[in-house]
PDB file of N, CA and C in Angstrom:
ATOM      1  N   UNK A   1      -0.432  -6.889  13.328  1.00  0.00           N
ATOM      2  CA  UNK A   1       0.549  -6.520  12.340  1.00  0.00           C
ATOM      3  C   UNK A   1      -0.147  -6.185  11.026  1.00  0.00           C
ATOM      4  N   UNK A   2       0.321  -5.216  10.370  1.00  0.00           N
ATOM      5  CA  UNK A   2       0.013  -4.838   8.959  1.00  0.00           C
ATOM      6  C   UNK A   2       0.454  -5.769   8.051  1.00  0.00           C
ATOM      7  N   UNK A   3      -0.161  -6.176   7.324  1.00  0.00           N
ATOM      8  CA  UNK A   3       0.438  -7.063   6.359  1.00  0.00           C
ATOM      9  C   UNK A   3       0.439  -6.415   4.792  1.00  0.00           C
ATOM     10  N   UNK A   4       1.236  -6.292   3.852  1.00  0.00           N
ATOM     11  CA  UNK A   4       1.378  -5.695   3.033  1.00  0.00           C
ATOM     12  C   UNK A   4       1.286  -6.249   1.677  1.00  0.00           C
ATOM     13  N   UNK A   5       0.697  -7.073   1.252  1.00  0.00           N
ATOM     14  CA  UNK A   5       1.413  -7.890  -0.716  1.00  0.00           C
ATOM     15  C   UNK A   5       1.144  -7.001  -1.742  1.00  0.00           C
ATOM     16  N   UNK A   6       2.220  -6.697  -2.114  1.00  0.00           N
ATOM     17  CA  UNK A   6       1.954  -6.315  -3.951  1.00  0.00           C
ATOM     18  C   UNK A   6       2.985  -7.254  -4.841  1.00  0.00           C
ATOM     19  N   UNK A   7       1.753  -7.114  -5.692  1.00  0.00           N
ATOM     20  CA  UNK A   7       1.921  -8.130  -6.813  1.00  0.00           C
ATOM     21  C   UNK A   7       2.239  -7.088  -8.181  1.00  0.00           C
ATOM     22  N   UNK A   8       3.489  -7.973  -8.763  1.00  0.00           N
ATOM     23  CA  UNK A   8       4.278  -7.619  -9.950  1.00  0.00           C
ATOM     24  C   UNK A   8       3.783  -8.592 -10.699  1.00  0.00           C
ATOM     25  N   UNK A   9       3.703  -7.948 -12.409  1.00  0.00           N
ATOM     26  CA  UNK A   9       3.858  -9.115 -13.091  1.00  0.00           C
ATOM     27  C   UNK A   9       5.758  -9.357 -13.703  1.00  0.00           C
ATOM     28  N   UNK A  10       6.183 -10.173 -14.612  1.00  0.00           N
ATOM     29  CA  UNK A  10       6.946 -11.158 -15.314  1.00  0.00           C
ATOM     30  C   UNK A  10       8.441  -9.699 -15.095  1.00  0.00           C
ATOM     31  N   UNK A  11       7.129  -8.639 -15.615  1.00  0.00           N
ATOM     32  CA  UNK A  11       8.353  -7.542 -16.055  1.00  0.00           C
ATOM     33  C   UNK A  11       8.560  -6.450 -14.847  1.00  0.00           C
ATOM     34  N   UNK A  12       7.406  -6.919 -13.981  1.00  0.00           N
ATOM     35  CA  UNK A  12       7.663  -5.374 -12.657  1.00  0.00           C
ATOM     36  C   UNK A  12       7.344  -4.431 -12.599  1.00  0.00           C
ATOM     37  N   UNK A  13       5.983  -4.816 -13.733  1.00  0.00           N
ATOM     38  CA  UNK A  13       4.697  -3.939 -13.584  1.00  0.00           C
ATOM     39  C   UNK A  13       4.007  -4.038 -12.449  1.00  0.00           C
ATOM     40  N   UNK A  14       3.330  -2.637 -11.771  1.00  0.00           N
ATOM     41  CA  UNK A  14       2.172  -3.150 -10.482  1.00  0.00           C
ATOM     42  C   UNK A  14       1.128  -3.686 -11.301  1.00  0.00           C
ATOM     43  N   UNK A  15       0.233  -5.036 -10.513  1.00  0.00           N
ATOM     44  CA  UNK A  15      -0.554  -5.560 -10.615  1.00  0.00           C
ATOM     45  C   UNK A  15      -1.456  -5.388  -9.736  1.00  0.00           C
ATOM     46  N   UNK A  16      -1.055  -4.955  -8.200  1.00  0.00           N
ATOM     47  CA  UNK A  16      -2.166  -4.381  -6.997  1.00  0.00           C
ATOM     48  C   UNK A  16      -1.394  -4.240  -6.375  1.00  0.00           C
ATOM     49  N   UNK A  17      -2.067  -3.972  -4.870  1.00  0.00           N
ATOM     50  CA  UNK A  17      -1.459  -3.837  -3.670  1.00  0.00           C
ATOM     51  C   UNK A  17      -2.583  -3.652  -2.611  1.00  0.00           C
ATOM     52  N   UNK A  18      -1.994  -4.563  -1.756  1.00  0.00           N
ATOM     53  CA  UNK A  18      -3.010  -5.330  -0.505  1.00  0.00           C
ATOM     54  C   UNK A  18      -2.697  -5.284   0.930  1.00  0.00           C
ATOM     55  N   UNK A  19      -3.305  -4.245   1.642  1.00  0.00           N
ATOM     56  CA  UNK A  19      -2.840  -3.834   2.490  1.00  0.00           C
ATOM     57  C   UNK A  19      -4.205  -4.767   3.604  1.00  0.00           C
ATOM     58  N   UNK A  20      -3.465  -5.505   5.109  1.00  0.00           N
ATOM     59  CA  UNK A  20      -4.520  -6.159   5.806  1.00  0.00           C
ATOM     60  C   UNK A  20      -4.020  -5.953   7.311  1.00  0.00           C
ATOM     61  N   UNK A  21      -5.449  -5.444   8.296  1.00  0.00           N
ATOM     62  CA  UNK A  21      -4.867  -6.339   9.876  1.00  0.00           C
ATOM     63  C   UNK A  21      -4.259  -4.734   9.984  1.00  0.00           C
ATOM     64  N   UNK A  22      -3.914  -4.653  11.838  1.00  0.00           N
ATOM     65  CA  UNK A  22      -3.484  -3.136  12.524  1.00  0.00           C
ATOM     66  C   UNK A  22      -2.488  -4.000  12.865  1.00  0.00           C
ATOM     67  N   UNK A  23      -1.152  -2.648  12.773  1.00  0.00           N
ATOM     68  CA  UNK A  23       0.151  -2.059  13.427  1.00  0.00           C
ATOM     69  C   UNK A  23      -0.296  -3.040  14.884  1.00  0.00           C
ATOM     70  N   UNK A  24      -1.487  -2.201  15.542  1.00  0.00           N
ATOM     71  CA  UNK A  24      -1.113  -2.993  17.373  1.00  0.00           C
ATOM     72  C   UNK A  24       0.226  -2.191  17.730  1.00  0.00           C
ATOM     73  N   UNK A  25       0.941  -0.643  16.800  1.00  0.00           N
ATOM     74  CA  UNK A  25       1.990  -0.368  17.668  1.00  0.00           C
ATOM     75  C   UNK A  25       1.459   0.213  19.415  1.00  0.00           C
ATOM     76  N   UNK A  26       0.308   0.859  18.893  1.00  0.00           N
ATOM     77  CA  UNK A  26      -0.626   1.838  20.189  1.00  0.00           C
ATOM     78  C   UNK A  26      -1.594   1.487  20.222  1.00  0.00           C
ATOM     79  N   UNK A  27      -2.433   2.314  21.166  1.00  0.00           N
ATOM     80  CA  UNK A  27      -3.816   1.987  21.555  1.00  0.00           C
ATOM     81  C   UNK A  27      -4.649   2.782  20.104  1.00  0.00           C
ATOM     82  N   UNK A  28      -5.442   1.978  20.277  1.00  0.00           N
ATOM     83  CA  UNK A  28      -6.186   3.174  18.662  1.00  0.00           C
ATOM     84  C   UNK A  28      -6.590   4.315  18.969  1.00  0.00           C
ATOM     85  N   UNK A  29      -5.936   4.850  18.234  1.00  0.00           N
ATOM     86  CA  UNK A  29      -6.156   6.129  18.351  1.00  0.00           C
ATOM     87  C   UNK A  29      -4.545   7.232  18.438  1.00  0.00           C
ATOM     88  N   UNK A  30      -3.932   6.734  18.356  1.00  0.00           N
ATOM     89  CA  UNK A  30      -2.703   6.479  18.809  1.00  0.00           C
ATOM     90  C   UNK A  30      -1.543   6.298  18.290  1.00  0.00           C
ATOM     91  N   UNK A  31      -1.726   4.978  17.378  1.00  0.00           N
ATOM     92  CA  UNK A  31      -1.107   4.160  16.806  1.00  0.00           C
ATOM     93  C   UNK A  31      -0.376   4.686  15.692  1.00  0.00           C
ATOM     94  N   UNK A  32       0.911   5.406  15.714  1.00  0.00           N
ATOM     95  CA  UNK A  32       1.166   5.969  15.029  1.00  0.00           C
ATOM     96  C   UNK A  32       1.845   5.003  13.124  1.00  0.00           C
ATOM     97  N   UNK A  33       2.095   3.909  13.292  1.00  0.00           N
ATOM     98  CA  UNK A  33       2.580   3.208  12.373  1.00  0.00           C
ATOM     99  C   UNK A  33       1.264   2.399  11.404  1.00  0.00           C
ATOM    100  N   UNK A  34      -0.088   2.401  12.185  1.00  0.00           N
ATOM    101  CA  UNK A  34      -0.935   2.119  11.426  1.00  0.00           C
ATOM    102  C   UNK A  34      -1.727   3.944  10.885  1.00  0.00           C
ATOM    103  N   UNK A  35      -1.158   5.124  11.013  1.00  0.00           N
ATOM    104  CA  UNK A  35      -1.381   6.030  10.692  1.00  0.00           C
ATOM    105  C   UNK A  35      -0.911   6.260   9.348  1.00  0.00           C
ATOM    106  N   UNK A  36       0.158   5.879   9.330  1.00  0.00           N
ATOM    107  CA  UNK A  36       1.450   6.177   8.679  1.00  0.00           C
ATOM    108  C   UNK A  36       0.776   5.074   7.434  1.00  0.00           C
ATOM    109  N   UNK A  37       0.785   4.276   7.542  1.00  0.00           N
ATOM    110  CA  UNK A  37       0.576   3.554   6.244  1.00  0.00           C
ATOM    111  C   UNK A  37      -0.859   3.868   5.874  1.00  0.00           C
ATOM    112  N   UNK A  38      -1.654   4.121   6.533  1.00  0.00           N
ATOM    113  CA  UNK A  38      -3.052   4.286   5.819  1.00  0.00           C
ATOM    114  C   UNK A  38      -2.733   5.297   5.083  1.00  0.00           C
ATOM    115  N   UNK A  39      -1.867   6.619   5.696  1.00  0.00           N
ATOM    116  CA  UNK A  39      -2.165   7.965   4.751  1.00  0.00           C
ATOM    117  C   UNK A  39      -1.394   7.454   3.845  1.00  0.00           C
ATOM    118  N   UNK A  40      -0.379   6.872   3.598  1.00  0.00           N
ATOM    119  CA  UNK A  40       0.568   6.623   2.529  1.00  0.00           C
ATOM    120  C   UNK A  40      -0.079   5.906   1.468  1.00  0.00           C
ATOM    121  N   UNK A  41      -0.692   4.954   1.906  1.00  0.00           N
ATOM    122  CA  UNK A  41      -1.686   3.636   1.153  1.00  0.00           C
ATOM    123  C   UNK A  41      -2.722   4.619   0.476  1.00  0.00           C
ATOM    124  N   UNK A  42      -4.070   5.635   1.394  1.00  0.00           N
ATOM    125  CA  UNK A  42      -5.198   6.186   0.766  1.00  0.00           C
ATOM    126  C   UNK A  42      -4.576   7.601   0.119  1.00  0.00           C
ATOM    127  N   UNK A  43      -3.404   8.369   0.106  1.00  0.00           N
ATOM    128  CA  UNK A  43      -2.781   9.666  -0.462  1.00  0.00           C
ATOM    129  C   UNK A  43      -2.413   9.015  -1.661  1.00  0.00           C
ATOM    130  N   UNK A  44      -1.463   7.581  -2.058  1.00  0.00           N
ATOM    131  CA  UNK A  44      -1.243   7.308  -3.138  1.00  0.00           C
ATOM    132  C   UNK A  44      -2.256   6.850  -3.845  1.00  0.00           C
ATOM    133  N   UNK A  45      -3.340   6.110  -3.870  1.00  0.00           N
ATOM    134  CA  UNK A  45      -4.388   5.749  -4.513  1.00  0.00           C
ATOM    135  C   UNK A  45      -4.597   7.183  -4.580  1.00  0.00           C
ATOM    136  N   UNK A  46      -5.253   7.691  -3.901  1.00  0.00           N
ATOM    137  CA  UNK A  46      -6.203   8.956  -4.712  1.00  0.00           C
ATOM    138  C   UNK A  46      -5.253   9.560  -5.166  1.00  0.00           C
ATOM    139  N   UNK A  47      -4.179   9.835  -5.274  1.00  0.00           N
ATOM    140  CA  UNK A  47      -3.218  10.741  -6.100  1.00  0.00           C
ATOM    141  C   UNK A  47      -3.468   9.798  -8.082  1.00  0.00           C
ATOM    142  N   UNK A  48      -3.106   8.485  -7.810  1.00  0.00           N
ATOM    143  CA  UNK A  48      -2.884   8.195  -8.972  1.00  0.00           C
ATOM    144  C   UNK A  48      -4.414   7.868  -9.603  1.00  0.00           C
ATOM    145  N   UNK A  49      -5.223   8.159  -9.254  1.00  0.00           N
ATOM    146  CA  UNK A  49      -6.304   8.639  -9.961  1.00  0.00           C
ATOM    147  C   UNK A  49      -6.894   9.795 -10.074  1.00  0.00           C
ATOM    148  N   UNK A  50      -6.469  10.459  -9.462  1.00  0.00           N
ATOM    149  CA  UNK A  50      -6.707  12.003  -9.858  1.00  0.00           C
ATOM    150  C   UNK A  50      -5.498  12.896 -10.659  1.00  0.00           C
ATOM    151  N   UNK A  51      -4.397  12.425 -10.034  1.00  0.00           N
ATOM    152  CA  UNK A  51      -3.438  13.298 -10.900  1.00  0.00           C
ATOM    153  C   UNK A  51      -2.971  12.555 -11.912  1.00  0.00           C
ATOM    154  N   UNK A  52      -3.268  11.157 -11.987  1.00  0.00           N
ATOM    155  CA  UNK A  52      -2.488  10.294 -13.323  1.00  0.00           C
ATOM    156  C   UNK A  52      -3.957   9.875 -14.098  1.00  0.00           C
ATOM    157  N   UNK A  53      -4.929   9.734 -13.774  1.00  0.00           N
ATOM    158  CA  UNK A  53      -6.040   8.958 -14.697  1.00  0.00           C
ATOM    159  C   UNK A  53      -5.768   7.695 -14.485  1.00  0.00           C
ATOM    160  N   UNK A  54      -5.264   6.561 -14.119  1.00  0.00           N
ATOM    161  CA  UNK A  54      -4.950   4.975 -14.158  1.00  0.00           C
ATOM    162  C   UNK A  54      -6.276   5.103 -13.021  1.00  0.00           C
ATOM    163  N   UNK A  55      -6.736   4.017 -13.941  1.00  0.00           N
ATOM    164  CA  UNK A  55      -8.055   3.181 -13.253  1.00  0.00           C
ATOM    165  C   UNK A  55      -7.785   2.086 -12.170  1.00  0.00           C
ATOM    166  N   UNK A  56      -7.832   1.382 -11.159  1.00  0.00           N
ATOM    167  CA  UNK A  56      -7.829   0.372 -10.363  1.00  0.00           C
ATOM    168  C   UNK A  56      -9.603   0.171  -9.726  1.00  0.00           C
ATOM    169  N   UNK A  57     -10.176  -1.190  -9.833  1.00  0.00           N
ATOM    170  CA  UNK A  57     -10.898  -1.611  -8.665  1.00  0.00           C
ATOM    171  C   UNK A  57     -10.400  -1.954  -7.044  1.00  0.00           C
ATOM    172  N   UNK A  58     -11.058  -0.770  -5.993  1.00  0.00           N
ATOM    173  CA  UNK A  58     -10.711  -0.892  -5.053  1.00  0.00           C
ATOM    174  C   UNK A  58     -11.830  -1.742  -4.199  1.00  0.00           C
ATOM    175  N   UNK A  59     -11.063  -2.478  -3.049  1.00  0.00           N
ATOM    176  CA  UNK A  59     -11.744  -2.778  -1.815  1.00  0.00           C
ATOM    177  C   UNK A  59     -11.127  -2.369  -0.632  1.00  0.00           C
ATOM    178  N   UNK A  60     -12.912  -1.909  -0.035  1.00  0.00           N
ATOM    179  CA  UNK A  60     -12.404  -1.648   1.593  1.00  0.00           C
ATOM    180  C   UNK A  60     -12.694  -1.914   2.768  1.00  0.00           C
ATOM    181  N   UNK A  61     -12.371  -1.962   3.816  1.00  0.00           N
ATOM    182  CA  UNK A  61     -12.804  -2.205   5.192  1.00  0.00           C
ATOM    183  C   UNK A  61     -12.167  -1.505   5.764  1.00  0.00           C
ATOM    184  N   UNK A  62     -12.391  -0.280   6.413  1.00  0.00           N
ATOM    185  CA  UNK A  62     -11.554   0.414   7.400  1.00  0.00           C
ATOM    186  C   UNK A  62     -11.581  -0.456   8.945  1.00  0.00           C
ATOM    187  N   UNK A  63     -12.879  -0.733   9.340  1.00  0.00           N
ATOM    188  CA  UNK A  63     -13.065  -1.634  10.403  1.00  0.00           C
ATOM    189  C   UNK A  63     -11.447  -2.796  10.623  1.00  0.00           C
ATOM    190  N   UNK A  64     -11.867  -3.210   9.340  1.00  0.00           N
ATOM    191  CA  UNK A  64     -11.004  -4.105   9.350  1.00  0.00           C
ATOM    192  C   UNK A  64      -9.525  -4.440   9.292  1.00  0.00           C
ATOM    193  N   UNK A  65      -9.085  -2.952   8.778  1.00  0.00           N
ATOM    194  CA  UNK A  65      -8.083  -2.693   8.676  1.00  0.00           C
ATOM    195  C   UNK A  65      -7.467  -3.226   7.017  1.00  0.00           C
ATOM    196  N   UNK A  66      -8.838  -3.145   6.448  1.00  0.00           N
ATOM    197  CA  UNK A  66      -8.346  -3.804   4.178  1.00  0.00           C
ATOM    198  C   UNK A  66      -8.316  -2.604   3.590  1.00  0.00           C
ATOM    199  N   UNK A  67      -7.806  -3.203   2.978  1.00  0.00           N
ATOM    200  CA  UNK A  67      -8.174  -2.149   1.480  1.00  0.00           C
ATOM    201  C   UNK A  67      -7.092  -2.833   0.685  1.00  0.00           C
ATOM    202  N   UNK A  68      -7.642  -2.848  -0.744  1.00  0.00           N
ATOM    203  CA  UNK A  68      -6.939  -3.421  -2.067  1.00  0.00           C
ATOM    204  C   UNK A  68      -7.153  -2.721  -3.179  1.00  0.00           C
ATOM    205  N   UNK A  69      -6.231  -3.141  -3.905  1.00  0.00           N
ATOM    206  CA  UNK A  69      -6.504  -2.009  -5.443  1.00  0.00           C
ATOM    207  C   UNK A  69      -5.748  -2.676  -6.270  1.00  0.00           C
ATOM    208  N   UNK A  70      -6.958  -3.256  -7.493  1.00  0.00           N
ATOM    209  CA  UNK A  70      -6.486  -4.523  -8.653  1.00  0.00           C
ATOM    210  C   UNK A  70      -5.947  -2.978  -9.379  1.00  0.00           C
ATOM    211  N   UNK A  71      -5.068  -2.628  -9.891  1.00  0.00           N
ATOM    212  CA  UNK A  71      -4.779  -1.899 -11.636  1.00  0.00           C
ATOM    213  C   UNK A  71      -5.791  -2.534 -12.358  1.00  0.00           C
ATOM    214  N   UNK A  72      -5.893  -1.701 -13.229  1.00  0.00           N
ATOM    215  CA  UNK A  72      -6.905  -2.197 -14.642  1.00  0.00           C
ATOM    216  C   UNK A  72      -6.032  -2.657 -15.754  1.00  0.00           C
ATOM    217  N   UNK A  73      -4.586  -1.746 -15.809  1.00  0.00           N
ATOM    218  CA  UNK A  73      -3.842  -1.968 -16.747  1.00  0.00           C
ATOM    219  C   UNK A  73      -2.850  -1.885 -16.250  1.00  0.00           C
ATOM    220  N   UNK A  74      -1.674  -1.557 -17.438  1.00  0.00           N
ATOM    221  CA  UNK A  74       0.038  -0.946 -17.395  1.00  0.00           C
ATOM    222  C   UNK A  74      -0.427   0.034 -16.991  1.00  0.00           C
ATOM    223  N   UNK A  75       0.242   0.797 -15.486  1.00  0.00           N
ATOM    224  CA  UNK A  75       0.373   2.228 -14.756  1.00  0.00           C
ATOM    225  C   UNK A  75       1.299   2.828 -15.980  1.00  0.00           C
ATOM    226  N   UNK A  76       0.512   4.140 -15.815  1.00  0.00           N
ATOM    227  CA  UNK A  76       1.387   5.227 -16.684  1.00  0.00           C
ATOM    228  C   UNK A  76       2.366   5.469 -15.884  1.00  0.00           C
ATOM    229  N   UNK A  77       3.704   6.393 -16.151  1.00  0.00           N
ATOM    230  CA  UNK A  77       5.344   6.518 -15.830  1.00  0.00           C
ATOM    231  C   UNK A  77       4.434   7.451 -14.246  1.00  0.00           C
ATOM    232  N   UNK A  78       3.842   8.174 -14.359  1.00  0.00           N
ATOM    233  CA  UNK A  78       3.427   8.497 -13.537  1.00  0.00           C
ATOM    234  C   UNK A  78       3.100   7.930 -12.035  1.00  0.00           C
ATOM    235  N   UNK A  79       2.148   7.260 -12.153  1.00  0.00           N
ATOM    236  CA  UNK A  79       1.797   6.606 -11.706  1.00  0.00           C
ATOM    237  C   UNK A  79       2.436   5.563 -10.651  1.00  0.00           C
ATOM    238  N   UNK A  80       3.047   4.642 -11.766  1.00  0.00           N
ATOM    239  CA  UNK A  80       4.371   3.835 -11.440  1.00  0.00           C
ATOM    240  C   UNK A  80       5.495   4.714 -10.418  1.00  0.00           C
ATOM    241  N   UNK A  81       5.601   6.316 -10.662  1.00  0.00           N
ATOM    242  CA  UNK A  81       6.459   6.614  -9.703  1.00  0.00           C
ATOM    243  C   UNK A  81       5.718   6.337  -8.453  1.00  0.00           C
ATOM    244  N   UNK A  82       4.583   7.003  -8.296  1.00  0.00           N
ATOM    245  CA  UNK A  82       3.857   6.998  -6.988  1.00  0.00           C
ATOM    246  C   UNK A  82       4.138   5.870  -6.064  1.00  0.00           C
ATOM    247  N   UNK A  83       4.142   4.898  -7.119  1.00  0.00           N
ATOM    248  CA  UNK A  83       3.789   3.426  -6.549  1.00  0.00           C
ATOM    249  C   UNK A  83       5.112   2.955  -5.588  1.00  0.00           C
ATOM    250  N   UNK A  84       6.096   3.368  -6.456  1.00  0.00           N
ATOM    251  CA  UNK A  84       7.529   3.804  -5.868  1.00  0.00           C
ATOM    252  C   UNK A  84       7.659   3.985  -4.525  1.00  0.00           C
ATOM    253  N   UNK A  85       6.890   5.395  -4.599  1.00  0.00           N
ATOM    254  CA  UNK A  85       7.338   5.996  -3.733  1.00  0.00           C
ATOM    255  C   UNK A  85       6.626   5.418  -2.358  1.00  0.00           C
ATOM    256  N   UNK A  86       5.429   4.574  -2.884  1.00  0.00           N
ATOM    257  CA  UNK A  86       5.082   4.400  -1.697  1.00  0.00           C
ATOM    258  C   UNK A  86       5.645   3.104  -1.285  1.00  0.00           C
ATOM    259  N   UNK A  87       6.367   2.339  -2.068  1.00  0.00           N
ATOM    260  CA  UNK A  87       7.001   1.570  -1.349  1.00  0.00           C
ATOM    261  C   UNK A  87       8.193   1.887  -0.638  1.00  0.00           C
ATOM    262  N   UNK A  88       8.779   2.748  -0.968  1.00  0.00           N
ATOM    263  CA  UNK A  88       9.728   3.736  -0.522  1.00  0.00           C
ATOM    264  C   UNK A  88       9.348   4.097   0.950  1.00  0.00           C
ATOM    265  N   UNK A  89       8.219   4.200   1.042  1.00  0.00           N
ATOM    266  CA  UNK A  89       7.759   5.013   2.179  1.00  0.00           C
ATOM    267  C   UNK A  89       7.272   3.455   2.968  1.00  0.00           C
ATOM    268  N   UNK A  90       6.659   2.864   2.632  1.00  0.00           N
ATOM    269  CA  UNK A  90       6.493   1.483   3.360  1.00  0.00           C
ATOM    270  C   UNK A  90       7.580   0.769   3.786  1.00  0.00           C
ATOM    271  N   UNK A  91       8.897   0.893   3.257  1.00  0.00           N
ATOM    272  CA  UNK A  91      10.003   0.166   3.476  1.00  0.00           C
ATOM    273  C   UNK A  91      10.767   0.889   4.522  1.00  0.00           C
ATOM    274  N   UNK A  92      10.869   2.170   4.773  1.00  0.00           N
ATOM    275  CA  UNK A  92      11.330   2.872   5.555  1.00  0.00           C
ATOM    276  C   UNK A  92      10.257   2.813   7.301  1.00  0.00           C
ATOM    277  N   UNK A  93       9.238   2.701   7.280  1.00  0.00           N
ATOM    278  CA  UNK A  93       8.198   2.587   8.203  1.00  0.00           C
ATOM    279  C   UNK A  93       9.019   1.440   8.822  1.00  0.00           C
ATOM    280  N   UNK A  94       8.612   0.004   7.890  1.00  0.00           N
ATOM    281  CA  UNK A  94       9.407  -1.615   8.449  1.00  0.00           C
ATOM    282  C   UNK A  94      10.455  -1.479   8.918  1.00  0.00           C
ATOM    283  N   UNK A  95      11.775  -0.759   8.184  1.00  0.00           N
ATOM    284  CA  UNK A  95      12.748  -0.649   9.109  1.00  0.00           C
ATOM    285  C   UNK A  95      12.805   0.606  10.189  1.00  0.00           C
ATOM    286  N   UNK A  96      11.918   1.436  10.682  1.00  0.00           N
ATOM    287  CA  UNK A  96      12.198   1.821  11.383  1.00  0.00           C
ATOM    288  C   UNK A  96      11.731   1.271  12.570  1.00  0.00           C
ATOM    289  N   UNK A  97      10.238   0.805  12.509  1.00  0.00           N
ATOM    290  CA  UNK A  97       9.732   0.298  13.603  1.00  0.00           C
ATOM    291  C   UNK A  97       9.651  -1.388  13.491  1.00  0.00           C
ATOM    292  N   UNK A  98       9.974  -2.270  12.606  1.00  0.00           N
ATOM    293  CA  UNK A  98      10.444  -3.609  12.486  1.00  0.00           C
ATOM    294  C   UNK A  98       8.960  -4.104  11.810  1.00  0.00           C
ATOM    295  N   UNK A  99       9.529  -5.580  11.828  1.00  0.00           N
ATOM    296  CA  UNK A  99       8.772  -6.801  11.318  1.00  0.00           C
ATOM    297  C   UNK A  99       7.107  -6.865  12.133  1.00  0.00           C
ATOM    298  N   UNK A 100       7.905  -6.515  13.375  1.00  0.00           N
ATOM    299  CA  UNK A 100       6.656  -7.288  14.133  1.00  0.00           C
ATOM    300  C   UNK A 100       5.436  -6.243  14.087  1.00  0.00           C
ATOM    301  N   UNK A 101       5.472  -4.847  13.575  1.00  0.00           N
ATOM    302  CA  UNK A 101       4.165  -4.113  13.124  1.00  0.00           C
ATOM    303  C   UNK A 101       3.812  -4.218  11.686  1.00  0.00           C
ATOM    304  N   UNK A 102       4.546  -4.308  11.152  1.00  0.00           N
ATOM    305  CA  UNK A 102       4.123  -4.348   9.299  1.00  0.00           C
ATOM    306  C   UNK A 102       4.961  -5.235   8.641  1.00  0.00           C
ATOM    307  N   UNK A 103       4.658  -6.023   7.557  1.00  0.00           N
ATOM    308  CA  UNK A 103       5.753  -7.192   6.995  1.00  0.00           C
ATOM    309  C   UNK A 103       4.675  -6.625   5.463  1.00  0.00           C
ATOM    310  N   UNK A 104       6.043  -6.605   4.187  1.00  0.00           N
ATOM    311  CA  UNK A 104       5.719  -6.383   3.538  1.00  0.00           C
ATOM    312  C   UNK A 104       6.233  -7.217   2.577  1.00  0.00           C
ATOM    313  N   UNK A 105       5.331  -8.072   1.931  1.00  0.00           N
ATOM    314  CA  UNK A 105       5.507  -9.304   0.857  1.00  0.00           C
ATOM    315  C   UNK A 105       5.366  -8.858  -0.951  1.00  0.00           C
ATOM    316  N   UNK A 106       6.496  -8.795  -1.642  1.00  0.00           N
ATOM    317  CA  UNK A 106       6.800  -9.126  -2.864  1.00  0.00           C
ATOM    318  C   UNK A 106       6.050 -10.249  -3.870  1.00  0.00           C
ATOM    319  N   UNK A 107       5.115 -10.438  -4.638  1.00  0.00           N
ATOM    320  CA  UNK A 107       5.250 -11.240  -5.238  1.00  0.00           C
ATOM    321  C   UNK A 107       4.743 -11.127  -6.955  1.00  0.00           C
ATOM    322  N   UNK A 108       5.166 -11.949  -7.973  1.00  0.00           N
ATOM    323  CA  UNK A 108       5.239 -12.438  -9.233  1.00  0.00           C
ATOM    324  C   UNK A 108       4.184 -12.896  -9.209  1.00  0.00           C
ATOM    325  N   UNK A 109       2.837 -12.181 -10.031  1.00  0.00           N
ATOM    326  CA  UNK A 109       1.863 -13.030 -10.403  1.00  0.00           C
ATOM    327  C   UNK A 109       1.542 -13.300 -12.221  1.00  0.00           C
TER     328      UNK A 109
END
């Protein structure tokens, strides 16, 4: 299963987002729901640093199925949409294909 946390602060600013672990919907190679979130996960990062300028330290493991990205700061309006959208797009994935490939956790840091 994909596991998903992003962290808000007080006001519902992004603070990161932590993506861990394979779908397991298919065989690799295959797998269309761990497709789906990588491009969504690596299209929005590189979008909001190339088309917005907002800085984040990233980590990765493709092996592994990681990747994370601290913000440096407050996301510009920009930015913040992206972030949107990709939860937008992560939330629609969960309910289409359920819990048991991707679970995506909320939290207040």
């Amino acid at each position: 299963m994909i596991k998903v946390v992003v962290s808000v602060d007080k006001n519902g600013d992004y603070k990161s987002i932590e993506f861990s672990g394979h779908a397991l919907f298919a065989d690799y190679g295959n797998d269309i729901v761990c497709a789906a979130v990588s491009i969504l996960a690596l299209n929005t990062l590189n979008s909001i640093e190339a088309l917005c300028g907002d800085e984040f330290n990233a980590i990765d493991n493709a092996a592994k199925g990681y990747l994370k990205a601290e913000f440096k700061g407050k996301l510009s309006e920009k930015a913040d949409l992206l972030m949107k959208s990709l939860m937008l797009g992560l939330d629609g994935i969960s309910h289409e294909y359920g819990k048991k490939f991707i679970t995506i956790l909320r939290q207040e840091v």
